[in-house]
Protein backbone atom coordinates (compact mmCIF):
# COMPACT_ATOMS: atom_id res chain seq x y z
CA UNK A 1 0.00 0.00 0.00
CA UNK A 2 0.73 3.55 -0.74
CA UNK A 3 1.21 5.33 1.90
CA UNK A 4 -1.18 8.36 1.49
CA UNK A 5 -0.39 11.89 3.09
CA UNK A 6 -3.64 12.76 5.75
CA UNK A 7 -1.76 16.19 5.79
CA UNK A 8 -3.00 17.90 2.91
CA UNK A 9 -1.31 21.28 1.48
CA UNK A 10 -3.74 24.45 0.83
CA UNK A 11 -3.18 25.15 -2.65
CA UNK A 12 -1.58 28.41 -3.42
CA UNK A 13 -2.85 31.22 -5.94
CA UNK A 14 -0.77 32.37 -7.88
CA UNK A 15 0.08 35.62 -6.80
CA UNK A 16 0.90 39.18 -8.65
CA UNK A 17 3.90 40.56 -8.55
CA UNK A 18 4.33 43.37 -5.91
CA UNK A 19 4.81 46.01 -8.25
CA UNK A 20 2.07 48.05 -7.87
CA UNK A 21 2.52 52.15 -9.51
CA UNK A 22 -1.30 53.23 -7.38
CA UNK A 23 0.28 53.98 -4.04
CA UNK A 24 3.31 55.81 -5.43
CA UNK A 25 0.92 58.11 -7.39
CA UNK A 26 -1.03 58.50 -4.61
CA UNK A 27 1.86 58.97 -2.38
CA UNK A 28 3.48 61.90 -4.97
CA UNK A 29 0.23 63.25 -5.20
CA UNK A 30 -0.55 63.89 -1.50
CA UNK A 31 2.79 65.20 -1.12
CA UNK A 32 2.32 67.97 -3.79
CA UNK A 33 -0.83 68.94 -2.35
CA UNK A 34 0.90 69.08 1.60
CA UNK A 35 3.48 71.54 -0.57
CA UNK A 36 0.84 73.59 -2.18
CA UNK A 37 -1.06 74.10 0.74
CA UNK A 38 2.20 75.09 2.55
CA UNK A 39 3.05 77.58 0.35
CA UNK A 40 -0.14 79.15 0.10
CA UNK A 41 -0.09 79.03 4.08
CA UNK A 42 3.22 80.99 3.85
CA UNK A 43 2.12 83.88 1.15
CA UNK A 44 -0.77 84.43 3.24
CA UNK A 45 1.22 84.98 6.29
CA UNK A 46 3.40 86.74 4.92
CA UNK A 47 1.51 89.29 3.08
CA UNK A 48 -1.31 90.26 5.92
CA UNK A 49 -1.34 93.26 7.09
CA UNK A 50 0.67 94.57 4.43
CA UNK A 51 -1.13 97.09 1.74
CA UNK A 52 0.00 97.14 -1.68
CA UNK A 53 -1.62 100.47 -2.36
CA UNK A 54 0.13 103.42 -3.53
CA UNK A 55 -0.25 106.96 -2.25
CA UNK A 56 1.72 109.56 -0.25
CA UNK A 57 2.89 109.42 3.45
CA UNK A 58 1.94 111.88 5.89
CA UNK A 59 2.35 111.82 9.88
CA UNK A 60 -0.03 112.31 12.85
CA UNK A 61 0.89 112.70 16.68
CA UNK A 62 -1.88 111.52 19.13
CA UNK A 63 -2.16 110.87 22.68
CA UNK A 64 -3.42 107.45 22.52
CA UNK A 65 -4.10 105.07 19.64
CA UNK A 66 -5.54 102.03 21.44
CA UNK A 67 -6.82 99.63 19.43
CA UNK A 68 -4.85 101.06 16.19
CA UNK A 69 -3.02 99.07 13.79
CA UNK A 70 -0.12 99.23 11.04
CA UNK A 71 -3.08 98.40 8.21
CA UNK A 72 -5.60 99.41 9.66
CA UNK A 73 -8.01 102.14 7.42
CA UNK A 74 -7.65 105.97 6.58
CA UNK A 75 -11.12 106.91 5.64
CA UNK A 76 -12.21 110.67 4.64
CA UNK A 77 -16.56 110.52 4.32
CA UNK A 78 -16.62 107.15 5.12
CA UNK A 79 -14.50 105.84 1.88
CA UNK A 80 -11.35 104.13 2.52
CA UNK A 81 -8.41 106.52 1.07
CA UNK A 82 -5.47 104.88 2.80
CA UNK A 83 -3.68 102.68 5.70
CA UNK A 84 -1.54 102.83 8.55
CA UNK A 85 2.29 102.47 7.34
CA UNK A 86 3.75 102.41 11.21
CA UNK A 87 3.56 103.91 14.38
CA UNK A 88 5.24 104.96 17.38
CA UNK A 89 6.48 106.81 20.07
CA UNK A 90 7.88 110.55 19.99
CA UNK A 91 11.05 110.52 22.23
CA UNK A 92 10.34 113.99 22.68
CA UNK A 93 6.60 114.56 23.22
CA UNK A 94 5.81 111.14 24.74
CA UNK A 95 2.66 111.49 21.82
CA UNK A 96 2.09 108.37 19.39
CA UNK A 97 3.38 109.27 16.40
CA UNK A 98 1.60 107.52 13.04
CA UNK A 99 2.25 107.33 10.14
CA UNK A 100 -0.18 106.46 7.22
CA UNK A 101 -0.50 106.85 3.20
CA UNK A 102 -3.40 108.40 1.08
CA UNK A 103 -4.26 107.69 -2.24
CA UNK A 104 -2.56 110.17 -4.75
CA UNK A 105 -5.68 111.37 -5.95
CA UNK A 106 -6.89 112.50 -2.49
CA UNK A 107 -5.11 115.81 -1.64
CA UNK A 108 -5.81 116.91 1.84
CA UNK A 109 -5.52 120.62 3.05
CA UNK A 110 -2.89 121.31 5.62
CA UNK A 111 -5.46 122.40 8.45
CA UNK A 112 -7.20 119.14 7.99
CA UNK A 113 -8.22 117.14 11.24
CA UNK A 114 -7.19 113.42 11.96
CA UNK A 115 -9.39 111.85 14.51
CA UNK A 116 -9.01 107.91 15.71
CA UNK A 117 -12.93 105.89 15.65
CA UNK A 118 -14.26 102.69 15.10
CA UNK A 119 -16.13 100.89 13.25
CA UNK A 120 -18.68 99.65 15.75
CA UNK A 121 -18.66 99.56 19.62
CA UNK A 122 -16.56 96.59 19.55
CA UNK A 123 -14.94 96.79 15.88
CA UNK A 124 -11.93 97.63 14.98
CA UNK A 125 -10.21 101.31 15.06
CA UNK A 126 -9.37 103.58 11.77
CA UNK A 127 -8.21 107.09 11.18
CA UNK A 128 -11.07 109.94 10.29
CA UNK A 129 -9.87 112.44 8.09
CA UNK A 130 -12.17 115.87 8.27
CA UNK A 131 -10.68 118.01 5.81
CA UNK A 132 -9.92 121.89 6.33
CA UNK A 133 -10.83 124.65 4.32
CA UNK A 134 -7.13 125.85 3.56
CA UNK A 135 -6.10 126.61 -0.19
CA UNK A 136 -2.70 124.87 0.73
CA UNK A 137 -2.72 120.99 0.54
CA UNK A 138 -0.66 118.84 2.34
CA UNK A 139 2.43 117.04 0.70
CA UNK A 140 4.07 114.27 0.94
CA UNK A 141 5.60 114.06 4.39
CA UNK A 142 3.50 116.45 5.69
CA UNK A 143 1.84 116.40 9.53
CA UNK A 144 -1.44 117.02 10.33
CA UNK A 145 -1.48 118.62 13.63
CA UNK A 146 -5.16 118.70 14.06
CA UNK A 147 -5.35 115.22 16.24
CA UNK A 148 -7.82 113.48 18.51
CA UNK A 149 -6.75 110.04 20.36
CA UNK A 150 -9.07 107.03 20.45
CA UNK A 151 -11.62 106.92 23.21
CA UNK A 152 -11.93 103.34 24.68
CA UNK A 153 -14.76 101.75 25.89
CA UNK A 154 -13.38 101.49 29.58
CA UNK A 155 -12.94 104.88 29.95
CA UNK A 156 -16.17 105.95 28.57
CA UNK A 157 -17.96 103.04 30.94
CA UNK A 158 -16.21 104.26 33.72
CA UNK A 159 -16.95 107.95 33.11
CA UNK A 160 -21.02 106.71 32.67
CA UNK A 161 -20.63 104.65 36.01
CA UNK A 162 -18.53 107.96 38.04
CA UNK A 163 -21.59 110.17 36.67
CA UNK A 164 -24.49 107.91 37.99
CA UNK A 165 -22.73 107.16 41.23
CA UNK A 166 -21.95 111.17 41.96
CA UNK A 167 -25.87 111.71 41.03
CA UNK A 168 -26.91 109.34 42.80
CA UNK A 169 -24.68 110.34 45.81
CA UNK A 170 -25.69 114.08 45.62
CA UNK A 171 -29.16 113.25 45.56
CA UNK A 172 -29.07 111.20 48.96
CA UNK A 173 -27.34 113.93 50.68
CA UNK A 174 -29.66 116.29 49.55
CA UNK A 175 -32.67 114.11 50.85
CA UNK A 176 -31.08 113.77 54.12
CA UNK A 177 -30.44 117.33 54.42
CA UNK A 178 -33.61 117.82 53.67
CA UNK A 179 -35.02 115.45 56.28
CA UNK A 180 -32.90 117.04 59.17
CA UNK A 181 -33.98 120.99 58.05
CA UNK A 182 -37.55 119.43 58.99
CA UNK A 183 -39.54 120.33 61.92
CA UNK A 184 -39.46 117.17 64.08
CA UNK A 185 -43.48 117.20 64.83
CA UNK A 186 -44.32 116.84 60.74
CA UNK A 187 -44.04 113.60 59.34
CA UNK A 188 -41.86 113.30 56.25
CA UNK A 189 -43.91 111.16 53.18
């Protein structure tokens, strides 16, 4: 007798070769688009804030800018004529000093007014140009000396709260004077 195996062997497929092109294309591919994505990333970040328009410069010393920034808007009737270029302090005068560019087709008397607002309560802060009635315009480099600083919120909630307080206290000393100028016998309502 034959001796017959009781073991018996799976059979085997045949299998491909492992030369497969899918996951290299897919890799190359997802690397390109992690490289695209990067460098958009970058130009983005490296280009805010920064206004390509062109214009001339002119300077403005305030007393507080809070709120402020290098890009932030020049506006003269509501319509956006420029940006903030920098700012900082005066050595000298202890004022902010700004500095911020207007379109070239905006020209600006030199007794014009520069006056820091917002947007909204809480938005963002730009630079109000009220222009003068001078027959001299401002050039390049020029200083507008007609300035008024940004009023924050906290100090115009803290002025509110000082006036309601002092009313307040006023009128309680008033009604207790008032109470002890009485004649005892009459009853006070």
């Amino acid at each position: 007798m034959s001796s017959v195996s009781t073991t018996s062997q799976p059979a085997t497929a045949a299998l491909p070769p492992l030369h497969n092109s899918r996951p290299t294309v897919e890799l190359v591919a997802g690397f390109a688009v992690i490289v695209v994505f990067v460098l958009l990333l970058g130009l983005a970040v490296v280009s805010s804030g920064r206004k390509t328009d062109a214009g001339y410069q002119l300077k403005a010393g305030f007393s507080h800018i809070d709120g402020l920034d290098i890009g932030s808007d020049v506006k003269l009737a509501g319509i956006r004529i420029g940006h903030v270029a920098s700012a900082g302090v005066d050595p000298k005068t202890f004022q902010a000093k700004v500095v911020f560019t207007v379109r070239p087709d905006v020209q600006l008397p030199v007794d014009s007014a520069a006056i820091i607002t917002s947007d909204s309560l809480l938005g963002g802060k730009y630079i109000a140009i009220s222009p003068g009635g001078d027959t001299k315009m401002l050039k390049a480099g020029g200083e507008i000396s007609e300035t008024q600083g940004a009023i924050s919120l906290e100090q115009l909630l803290s002025k509110f709260i000082f006036s309601v307080t002092d009313t307040l206290t006023q009128a309680n000393q008033a009604k207790a004077k008032q109470e002890m100028d009485a004649p005892k016998g009459e009853a006070q309502p």
